[in-house]
PDB file of N, CA and C in Angstrom:
ATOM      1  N   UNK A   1      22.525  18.120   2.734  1.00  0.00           N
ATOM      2  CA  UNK A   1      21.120  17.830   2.831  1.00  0.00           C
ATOM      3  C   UNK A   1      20.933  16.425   3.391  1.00  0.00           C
ATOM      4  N   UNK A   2      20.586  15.872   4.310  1.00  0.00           N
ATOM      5  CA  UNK A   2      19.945  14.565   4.946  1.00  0.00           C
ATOM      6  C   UNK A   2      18.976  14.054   4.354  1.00  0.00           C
ATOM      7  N   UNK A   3      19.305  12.949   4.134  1.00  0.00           N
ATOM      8  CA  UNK A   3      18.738  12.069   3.631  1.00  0.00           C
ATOM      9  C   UNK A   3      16.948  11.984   4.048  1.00  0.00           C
ATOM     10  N   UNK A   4      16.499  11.723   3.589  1.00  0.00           N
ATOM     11  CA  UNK A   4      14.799  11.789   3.871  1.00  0.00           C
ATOM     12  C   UNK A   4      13.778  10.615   3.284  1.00  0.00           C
ATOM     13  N   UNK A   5      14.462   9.959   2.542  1.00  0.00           N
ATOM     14  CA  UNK A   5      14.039   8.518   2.027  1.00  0.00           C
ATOM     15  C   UNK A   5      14.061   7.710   3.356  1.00  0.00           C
ATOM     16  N   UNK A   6      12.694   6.607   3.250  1.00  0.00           N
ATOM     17  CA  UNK A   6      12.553   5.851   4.467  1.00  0.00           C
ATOM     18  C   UNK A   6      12.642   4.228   3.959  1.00  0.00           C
ATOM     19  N   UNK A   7      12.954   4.328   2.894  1.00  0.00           N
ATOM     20  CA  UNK A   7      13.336   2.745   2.386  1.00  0.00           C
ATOM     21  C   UNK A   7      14.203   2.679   1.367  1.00  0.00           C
ATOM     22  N   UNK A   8      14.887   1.844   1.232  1.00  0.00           N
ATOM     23  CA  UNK A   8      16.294   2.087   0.530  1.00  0.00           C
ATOM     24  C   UNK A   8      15.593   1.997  -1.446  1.00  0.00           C
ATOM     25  N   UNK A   9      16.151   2.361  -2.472  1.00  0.00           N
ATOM     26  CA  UNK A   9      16.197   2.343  -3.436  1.00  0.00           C
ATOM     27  C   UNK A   9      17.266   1.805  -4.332  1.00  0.00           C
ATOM     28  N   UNK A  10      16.250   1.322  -5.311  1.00  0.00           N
ATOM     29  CA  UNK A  10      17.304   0.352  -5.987  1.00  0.00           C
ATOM     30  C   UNK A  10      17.060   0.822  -7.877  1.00  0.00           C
ATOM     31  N   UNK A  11      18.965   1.114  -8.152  1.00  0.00           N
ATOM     32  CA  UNK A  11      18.678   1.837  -9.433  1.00  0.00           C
ATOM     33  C   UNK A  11      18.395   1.262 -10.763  1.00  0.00           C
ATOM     34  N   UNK A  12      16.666   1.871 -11.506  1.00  0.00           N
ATOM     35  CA  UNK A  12      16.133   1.279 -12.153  1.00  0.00           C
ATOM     36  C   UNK A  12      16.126   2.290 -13.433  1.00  0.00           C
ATOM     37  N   UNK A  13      16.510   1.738 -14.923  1.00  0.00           N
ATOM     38  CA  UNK A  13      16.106   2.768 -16.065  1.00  0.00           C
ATOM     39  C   UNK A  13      15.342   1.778 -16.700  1.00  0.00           C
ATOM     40  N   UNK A  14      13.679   2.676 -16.856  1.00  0.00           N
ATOM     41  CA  UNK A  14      12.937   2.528 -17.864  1.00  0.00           C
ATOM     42  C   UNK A  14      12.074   3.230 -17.762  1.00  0.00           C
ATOM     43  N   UNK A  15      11.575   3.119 -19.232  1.00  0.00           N
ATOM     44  CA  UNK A  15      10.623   4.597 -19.386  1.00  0.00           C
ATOM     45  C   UNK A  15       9.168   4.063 -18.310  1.00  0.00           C
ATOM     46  N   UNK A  16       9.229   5.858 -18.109  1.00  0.00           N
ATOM     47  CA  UNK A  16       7.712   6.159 -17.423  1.00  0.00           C
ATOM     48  C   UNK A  16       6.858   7.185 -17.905  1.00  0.00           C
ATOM     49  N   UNK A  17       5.460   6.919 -17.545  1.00  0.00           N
ATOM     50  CA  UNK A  17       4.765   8.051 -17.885  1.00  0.00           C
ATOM     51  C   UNK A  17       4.088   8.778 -17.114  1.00  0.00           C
ATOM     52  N   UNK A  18       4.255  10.078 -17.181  1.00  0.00           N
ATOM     53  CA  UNK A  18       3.536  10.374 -15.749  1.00  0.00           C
ATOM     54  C   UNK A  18       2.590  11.514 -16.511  1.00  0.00           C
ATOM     55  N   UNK A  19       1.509  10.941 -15.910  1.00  0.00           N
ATOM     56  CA  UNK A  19      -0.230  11.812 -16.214  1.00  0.00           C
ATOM     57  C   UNK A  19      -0.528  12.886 -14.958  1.00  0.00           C
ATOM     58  N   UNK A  20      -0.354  14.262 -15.413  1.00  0.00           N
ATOM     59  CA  UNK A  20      -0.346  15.004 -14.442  1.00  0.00           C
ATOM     60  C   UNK A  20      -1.882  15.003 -14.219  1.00  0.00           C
ATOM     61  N   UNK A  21      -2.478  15.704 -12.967  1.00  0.00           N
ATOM     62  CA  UNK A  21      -3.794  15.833 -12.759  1.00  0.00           C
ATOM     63  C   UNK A  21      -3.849  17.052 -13.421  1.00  0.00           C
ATOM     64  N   UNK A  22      -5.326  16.838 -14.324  1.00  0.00           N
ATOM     65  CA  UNK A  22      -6.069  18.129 -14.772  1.00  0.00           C
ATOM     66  C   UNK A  22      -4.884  18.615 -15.922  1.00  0.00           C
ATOM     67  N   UNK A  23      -3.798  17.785 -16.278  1.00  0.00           N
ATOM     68  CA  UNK A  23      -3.098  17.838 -17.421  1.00  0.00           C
ATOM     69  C   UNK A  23      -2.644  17.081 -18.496  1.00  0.00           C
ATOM     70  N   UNK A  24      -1.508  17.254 -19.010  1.00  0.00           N
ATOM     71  CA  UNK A  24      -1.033  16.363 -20.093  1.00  0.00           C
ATOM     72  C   UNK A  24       0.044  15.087 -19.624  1.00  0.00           C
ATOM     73  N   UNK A  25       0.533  14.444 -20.619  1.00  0.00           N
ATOM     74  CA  UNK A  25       1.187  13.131 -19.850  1.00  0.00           C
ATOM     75  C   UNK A  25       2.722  13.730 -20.685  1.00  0.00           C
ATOM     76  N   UNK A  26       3.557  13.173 -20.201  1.00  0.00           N
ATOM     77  CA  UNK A  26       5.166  13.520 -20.206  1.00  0.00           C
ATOM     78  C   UNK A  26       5.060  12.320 -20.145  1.00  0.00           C
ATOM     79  N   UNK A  27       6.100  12.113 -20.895  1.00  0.00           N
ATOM     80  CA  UNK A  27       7.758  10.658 -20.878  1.00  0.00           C
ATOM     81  C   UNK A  27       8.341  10.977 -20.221  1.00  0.00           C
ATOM     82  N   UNK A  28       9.367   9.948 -19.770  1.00  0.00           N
ATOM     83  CA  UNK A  28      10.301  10.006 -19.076  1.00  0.00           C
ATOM     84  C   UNK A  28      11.132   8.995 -18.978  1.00  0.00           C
ATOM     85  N   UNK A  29      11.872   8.918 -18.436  1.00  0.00           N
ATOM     86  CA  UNK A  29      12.124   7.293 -17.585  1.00  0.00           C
ATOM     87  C   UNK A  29      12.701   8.116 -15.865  1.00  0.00           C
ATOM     88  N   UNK A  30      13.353   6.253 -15.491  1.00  0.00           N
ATOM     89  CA  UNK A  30      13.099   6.102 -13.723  1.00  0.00           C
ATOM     90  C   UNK A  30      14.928   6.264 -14.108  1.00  0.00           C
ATOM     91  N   UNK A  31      15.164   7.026 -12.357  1.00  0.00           N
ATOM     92  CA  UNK A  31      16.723   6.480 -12.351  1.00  0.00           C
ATOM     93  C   UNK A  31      16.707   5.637 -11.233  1.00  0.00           C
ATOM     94  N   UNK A  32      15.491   5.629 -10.563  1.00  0.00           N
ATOM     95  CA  UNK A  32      15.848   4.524  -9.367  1.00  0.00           C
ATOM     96  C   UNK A  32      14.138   4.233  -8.644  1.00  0.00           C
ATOM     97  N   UNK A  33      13.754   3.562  -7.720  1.00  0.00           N
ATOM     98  CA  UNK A  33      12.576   3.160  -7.487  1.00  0.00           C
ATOM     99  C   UNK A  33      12.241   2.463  -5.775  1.00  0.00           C
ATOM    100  N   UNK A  34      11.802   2.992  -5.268  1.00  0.00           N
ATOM    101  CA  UNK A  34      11.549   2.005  -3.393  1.00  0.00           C
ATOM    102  C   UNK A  34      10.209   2.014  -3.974  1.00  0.00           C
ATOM    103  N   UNK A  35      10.503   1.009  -2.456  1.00  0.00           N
ATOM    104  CA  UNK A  35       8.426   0.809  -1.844  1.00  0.00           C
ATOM    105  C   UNK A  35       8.102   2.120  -1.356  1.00  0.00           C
ATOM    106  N   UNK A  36       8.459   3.420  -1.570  1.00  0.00           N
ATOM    107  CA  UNK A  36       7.408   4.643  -0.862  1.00  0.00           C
ATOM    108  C   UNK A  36       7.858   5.584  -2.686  1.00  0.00           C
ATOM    109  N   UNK A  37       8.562   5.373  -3.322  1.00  0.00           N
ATOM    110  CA  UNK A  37       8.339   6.222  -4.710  1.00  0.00           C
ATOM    111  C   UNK A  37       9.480   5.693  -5.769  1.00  0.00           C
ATOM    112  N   UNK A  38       9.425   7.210  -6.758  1.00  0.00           N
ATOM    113  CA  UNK A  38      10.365   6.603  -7.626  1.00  0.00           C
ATOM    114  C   UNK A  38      10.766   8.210  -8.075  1.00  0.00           C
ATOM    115  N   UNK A  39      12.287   8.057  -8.332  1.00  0.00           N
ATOM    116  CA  UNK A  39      13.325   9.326  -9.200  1.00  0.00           C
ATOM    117  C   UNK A  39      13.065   9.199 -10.957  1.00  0.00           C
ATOM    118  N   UNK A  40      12.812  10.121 -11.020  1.00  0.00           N
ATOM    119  CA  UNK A  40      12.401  10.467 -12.827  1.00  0.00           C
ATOM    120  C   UNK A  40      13.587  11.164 -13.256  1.00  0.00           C
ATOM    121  N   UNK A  41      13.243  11.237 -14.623  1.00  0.00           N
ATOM    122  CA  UNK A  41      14.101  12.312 -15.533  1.00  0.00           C
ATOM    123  C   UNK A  41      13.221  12.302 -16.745  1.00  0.00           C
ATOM    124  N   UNK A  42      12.835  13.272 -16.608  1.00  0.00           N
ATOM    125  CA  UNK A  42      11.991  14.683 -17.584  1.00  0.00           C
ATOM    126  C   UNK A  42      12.565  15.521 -18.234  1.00  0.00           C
ATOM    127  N   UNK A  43      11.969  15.995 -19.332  1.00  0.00           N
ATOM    128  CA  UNK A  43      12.402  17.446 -20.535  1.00  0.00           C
ATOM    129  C   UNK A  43      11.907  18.798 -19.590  1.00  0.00           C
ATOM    130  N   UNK A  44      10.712  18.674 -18.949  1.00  0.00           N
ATOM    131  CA  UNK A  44      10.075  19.510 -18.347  1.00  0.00           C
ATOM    132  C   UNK A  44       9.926  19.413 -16.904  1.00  0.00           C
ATOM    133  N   UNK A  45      10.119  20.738 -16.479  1.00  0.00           N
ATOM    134  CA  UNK A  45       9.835  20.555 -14.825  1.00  0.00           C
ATOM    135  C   UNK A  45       8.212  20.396 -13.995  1.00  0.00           C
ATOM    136  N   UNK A  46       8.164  19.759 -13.099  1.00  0.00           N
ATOM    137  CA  UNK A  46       7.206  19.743 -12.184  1.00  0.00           C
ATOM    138  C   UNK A  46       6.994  20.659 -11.236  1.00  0.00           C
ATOM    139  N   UNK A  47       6.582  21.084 -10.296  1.00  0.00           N
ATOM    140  CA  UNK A  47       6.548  21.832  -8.885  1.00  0.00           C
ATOM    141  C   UNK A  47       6.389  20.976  -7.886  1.00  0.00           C
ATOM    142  N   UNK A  48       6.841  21.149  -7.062  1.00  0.00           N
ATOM    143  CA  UNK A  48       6.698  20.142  -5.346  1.00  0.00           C
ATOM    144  C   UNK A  48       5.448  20.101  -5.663  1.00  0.00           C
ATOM    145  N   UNK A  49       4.854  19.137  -4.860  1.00  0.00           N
ATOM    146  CA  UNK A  49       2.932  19.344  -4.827  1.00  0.00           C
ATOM    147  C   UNK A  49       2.620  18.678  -5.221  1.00  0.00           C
ATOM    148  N   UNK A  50       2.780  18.301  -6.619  1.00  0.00           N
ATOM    149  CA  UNK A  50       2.054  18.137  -7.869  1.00  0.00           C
ATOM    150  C   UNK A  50       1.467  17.135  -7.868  1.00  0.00           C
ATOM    151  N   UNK A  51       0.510  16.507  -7.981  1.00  0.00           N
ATOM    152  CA  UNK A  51       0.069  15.164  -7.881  1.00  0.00           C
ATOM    153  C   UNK A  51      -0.211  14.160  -9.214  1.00  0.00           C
ATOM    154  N   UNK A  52       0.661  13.291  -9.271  1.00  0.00           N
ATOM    155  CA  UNK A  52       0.326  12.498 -10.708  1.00  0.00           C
ATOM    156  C   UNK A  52       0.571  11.557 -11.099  1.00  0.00           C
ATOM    157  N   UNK A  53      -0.099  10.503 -12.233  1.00  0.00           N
ATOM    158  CA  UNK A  53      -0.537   9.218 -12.199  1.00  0.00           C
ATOM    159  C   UNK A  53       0.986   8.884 -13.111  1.00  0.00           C
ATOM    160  N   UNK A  54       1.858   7.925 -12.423  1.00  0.00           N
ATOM    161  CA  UNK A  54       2.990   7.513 -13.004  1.00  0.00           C
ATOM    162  C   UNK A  54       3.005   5.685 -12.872  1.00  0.00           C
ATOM    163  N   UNK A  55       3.356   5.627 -14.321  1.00  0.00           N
ATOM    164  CA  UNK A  55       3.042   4.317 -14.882  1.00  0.00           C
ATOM    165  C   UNK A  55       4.721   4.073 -15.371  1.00  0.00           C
ATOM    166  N   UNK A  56       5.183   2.570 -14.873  1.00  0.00           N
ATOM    167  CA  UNK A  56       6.792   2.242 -15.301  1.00  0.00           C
ATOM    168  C   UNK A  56       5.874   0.685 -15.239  1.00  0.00           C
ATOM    169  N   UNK A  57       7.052  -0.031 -16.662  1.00  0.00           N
ATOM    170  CA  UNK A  57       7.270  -1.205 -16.912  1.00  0.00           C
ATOM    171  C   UNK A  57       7.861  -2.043 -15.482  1.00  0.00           C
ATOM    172  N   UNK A  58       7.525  -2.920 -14.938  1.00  0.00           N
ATOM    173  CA  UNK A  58       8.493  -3.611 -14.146  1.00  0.00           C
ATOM    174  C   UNK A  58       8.961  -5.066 -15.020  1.00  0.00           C
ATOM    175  N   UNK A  59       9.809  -5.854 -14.476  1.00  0.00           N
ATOM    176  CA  UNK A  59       9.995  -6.722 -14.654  1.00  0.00           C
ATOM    177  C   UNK A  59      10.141  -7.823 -13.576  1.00  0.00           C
ATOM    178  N   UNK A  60       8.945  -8.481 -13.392  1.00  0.00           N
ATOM    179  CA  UNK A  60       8.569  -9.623 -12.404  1.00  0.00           C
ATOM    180  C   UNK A  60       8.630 -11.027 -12.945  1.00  0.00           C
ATOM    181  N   UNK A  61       9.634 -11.568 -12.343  1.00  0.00           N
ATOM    182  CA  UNK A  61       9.364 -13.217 -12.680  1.00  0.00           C
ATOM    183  C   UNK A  61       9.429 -13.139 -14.107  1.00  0.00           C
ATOM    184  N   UNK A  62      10.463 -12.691 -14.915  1.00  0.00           N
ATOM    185  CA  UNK A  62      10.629 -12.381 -16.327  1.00  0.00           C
ATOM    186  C   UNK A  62       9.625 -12.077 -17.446  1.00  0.00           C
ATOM    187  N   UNK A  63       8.710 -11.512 -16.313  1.00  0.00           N
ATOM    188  CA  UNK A  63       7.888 -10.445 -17.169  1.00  0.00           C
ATOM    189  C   UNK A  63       7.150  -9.215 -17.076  1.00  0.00           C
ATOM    190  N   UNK A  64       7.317  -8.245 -18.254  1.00  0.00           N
ATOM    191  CA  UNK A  64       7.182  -6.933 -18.111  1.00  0.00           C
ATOM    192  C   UNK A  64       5.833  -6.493 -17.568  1.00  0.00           C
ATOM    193  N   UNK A  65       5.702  -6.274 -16.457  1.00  0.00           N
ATOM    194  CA  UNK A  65       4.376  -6.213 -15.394  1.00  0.00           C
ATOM    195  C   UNK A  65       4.083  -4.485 -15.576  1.00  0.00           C
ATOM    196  N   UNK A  66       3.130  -3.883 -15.740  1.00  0.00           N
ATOM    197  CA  UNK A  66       2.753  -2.330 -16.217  1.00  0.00           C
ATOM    198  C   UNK A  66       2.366  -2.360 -14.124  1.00  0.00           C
ATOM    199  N   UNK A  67       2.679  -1.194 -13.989  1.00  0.00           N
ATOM    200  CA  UNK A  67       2.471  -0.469 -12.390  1.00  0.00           C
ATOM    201  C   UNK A  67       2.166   0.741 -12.502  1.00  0.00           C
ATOM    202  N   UNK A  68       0.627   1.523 -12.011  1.00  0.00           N
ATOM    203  CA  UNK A  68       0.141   2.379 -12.264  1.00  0.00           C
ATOM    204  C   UNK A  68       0.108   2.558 -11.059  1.00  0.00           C
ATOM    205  N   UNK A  69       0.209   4.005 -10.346  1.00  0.00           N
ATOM    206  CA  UNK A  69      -0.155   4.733  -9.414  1.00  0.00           C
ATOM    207  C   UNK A  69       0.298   5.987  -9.084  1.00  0.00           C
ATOM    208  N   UNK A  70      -0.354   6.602  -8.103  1.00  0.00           N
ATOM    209  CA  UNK A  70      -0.417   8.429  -7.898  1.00  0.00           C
ATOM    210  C   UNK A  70       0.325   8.330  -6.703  1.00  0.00           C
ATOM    211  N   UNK A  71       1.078   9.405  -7.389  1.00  0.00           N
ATOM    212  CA  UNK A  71       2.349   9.773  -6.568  1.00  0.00           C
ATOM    213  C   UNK A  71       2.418  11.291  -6.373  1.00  0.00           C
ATOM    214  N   UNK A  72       3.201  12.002  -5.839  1.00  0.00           N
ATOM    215  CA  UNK A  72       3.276  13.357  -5.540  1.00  0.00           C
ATOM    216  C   UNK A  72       4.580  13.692  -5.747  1.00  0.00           C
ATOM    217  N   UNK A  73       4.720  14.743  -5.825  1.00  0.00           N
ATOM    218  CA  UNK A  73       6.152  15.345  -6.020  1.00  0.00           C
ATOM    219  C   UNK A  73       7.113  16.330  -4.994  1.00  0.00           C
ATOM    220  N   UNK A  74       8.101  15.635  -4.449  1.00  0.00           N
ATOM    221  CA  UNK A  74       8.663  15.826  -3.671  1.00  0.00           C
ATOM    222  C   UNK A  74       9.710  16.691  -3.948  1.00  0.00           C
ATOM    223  N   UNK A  75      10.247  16.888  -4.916  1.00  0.00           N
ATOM    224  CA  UNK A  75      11.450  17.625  -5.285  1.00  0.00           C
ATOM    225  C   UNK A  75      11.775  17.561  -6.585  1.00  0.00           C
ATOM    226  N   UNK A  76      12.052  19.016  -7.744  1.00  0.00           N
ATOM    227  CA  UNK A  76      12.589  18.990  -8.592  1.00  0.00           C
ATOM    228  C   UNK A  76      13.443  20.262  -8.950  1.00  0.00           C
ATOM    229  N   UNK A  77      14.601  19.020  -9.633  1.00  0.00           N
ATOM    230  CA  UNK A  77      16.165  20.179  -9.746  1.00  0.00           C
ATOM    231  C   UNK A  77      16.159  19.681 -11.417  1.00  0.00           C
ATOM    232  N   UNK A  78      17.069  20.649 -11.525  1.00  0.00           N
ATOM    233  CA  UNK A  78      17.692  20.499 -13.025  1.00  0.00           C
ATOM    234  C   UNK A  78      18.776  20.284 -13.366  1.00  0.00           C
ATOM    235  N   UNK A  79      19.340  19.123 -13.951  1.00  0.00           N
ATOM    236  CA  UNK A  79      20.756  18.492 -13.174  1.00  0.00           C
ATOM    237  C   UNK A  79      20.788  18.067 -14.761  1.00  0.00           C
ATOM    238  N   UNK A  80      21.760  18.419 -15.219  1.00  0.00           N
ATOM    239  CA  UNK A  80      22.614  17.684 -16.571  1.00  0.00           C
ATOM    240  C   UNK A  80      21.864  17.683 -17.314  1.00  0.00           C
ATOM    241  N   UNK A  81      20.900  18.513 -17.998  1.00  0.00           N
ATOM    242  CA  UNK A  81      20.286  18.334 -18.933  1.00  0.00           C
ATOM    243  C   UNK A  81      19.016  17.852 -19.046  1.00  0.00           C
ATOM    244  N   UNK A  82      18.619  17.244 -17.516  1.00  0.00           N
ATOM    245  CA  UNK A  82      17.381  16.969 -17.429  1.00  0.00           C
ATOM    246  C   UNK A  82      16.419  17.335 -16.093  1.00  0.00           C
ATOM    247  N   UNK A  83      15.307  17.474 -16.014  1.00  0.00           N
ATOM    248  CA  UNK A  83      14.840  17.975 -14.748  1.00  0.00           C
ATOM    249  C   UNK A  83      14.660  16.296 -13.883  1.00  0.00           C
ATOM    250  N   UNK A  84      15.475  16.666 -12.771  1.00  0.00           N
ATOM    251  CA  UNK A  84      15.398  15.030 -11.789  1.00  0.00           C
ATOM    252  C   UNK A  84      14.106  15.217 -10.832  1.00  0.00           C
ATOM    253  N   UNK A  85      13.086  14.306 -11.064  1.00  0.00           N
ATOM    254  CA  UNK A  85      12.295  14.919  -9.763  1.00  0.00           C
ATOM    255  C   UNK A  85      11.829  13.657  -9.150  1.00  0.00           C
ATOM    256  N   UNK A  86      11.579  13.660  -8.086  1.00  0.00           N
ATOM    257  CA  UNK A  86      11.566  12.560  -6.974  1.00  0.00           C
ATOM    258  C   UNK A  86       9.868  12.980  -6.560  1.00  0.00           C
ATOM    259  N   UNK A  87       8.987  11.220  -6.960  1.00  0.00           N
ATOM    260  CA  UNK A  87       7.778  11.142  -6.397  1.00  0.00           C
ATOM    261  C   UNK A  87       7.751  10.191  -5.101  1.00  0.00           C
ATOM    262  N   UNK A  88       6.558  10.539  -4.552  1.00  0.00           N
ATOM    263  CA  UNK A  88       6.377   9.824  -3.622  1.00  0.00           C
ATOM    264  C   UNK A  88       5.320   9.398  -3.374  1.00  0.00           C
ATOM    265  N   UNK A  89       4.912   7.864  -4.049  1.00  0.00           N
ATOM    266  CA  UNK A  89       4.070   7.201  -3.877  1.00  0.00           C
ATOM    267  C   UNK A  89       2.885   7.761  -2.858  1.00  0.00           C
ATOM    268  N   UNK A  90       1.267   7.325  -3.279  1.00  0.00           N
ATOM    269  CA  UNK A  90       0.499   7.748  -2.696  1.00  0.00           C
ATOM    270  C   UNK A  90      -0.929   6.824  -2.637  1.00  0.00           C
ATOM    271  N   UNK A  91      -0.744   6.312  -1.552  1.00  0.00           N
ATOM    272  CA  UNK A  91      -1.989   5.073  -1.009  1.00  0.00           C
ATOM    273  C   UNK A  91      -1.772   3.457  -2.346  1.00  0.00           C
ATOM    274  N   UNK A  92      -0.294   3.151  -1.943  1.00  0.00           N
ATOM    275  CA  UNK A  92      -0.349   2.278  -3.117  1.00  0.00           C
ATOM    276  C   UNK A  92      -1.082   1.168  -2.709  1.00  0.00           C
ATOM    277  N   UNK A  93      -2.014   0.336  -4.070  1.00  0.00           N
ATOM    278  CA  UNK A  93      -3.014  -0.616  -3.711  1.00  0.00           C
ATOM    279  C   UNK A  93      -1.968  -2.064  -3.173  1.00  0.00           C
ATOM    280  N   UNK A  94      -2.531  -2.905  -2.747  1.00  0.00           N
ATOM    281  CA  UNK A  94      -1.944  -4.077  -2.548  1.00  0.00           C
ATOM    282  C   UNK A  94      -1.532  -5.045  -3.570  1.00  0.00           C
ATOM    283  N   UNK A  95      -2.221  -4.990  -4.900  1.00  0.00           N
ATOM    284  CA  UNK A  95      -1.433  -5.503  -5.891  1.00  0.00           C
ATOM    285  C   UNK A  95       0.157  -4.881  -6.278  1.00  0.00           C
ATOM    286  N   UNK A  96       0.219  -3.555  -6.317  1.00  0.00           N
ATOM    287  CA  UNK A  96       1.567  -2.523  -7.196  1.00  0.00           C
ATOM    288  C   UNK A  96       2.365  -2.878  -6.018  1.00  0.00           C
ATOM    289  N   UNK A  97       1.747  -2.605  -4.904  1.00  0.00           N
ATOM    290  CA  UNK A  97       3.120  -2.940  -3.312  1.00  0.00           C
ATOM    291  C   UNK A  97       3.315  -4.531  -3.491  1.00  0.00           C
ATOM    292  N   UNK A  98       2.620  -5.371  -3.639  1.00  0.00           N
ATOM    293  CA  UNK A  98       2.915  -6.935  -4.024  1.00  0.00           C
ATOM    294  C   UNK A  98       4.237  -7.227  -4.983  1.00  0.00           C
ATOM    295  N   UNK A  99       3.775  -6.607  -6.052  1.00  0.00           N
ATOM    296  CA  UNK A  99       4.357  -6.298  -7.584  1.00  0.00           C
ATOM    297  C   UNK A  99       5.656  -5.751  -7.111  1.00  0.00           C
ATOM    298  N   UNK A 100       5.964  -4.912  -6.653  1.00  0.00           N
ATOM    299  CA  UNK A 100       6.751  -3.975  -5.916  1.00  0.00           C
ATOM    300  C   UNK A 100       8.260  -4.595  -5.545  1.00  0.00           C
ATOM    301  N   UNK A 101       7.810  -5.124  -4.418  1.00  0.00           N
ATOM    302  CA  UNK A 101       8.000  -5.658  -3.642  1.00  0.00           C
ATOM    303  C   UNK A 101       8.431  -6.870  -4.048  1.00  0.00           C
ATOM    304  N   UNK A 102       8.127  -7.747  -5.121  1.00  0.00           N
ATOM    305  CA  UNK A 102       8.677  -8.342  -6.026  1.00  0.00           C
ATOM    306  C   UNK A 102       9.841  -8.213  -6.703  1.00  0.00           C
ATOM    307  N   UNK A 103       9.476  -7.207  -7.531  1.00  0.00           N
ATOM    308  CA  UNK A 103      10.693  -6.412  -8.102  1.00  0.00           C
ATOM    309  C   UNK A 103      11.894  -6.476  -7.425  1.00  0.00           C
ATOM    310  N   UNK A 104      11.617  -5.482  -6.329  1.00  0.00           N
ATOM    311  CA  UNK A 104      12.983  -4.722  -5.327  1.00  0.00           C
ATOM    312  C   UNK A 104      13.559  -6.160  -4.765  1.00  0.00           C
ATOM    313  N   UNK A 105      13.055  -7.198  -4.511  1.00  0.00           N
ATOM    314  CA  UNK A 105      13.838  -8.344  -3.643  1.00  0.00           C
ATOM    315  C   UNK A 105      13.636  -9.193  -3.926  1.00  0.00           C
ATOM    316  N   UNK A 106      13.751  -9.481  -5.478  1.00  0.00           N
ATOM    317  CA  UNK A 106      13.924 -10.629  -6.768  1.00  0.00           C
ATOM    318  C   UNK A 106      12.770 -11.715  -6.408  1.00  0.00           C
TER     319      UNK A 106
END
């Protein structure tokens, strides 16, 4: 399978929450995170499509910065016990890409 990510990712664990539209919110955490999305691990699966509000702790300038935004769902498998599914960021504001962007390049 070829690669399809357009900015490199850098591997991040901490919990996330992701608020589905017109549903309930799931835990989770991240296994990794770019400037265009972020890889989860869930109890429960998603469907491609799906559109939903995912919130992760960052850590900026040694402190835990909250990053909210709607992302979509690009792919989900079920791999070791957990469902892996890969979002992909959607119209992120200029603060979370600031924030971001922070993060990823210290």
């Amino acid at each position: 399978m070829e690669e399809q990510r357009k900015a490199e990712r850098k591997i991040v664990k901490v919990k996330a929450l992701v608020k589905l539209d017109g549903g309930g919110a799931i835990m989770g955490r991240t296994f990794d995170l770019g400037a265009s999305g972020v890889g989860l691990l869930l109890d429960v699966p998603i469907k491609d499509g799906v559109k939903a509000r995912v919130s992760v702790g960052l850590l900026v300038n040694g402190v835990v910065t909250p990053m909210h935004t709607q992302a979509r769902v690009q792919y989900c498998i079920f791999s070791n016990g957990d469902y892996k599914i890969g979002m992909q960021f959607l119209q992120l504001d200029a603060a979370n890409a600031t924030m971001l962007a922070r993060f990823l390049h210290g």
